[in-house]
Protein backbone atom coordinates (compact mmCIF):
# COMPACT_ATOMS: atom_id res chain seq x y z
CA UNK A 1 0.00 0.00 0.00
CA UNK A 2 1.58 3.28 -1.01
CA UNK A 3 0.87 6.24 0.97
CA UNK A 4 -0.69 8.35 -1.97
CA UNK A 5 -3.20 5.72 -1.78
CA UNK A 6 -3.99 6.26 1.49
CA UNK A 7 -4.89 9.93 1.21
CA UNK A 8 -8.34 10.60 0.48
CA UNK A 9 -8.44 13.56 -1.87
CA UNK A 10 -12.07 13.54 -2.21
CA UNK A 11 -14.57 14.25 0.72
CA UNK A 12 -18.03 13.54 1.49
CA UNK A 13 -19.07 16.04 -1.45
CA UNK A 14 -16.68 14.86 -4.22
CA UNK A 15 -14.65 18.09 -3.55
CA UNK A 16 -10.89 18.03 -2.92
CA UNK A 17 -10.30 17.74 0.41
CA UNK A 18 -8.17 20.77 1.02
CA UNK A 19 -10.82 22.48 2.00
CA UNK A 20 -11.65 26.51 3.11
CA UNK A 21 -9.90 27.83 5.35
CA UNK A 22 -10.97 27.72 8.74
CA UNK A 23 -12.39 30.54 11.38
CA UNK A 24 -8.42 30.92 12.56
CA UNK A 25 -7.05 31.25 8.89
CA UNK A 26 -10.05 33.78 8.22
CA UNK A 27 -9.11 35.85 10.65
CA UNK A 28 -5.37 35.62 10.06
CA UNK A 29 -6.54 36.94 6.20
CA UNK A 30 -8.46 39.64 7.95
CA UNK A 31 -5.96 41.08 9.57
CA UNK A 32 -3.26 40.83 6.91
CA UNK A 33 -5.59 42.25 4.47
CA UNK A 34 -6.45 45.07 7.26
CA UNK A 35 -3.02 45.66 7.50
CA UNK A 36 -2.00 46.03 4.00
CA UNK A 37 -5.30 48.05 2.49
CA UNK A 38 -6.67 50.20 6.14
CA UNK A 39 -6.09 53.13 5.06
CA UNK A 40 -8.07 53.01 1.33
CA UNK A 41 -10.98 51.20 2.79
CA UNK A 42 -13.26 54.11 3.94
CA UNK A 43 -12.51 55.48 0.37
CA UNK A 44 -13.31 52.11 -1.26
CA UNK A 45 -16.48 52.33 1.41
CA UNK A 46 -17.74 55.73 0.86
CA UNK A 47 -17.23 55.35 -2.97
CA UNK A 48 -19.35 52.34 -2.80
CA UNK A 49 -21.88 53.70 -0.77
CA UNK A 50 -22.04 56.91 -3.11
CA UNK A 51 -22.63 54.44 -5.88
CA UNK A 52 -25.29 52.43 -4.71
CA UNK A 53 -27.36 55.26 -4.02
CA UNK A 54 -26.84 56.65 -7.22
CA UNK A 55 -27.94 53.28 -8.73
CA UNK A 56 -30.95 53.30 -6.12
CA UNK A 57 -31.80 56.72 -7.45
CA UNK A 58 -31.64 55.82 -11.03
CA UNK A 59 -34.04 52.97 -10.49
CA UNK A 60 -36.67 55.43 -8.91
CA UNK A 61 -36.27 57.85 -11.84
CA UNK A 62 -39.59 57.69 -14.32
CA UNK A 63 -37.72 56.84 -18.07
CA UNK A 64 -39.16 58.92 -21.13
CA UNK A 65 -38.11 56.73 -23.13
CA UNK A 66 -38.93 59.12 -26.25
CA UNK A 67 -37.02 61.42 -25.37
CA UNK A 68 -34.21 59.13 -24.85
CA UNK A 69 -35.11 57.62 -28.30
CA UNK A 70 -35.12 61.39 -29.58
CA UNK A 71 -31.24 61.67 -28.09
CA UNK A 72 -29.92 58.73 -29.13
CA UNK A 73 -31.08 59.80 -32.62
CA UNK A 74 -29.54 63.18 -32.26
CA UNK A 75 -26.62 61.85 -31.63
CA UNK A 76 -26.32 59.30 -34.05
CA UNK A 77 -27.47 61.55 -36.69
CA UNK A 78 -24.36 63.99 -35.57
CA UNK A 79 -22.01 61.17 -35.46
CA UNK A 80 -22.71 59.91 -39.20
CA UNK A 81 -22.26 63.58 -40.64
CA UNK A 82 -19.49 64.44 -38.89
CA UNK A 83 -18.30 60.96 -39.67
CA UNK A 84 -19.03 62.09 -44.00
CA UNK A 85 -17.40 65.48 -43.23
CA UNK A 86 -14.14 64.30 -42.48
CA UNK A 87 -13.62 61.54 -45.75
């Protein structure tokens, strides 16, 4: 019996059994990545936070969606004959 035989790679699940890291090794992570990024995270945070209310916002907005037809023709229309003006 060889002792690469005797390892089970797979668990329960069929997955390797290597496994996630643990509530110790989490932690560990936590702190290293704490340690290494603090001082851009309430950046990072605020700029997310900015952003999801912006998105929340946009949701809430009513869409004319003819006049947004109207501008995406407008601009379309400008783009082709600027687009003939310069050949």
């Amino acid at each position: 019996m060889t002792f690469a035989a005797s390892i089970p790679l797979l668990g329960s699940a069929g997955a390797l059994a290597l496994g996630l890291p643990g509530g110790s090794e989490w932690i560990i992570v936590l702190v290293i990545v704490l340690l290494l990024f603090g001082r851009r995270l309430p950046g990072v945070a605020r700029s997310l936070g900015q952003g999801i209310s912006s998105f929340k916002k946009g949701l809430n907005e009513p869409v004319d969606e003819s006049a947004a037809d109207e501008k995406d023709g407008d601009k379309v229309a400008s783009d082709k004959s600027s687009s003939s003006d310069e050949s």
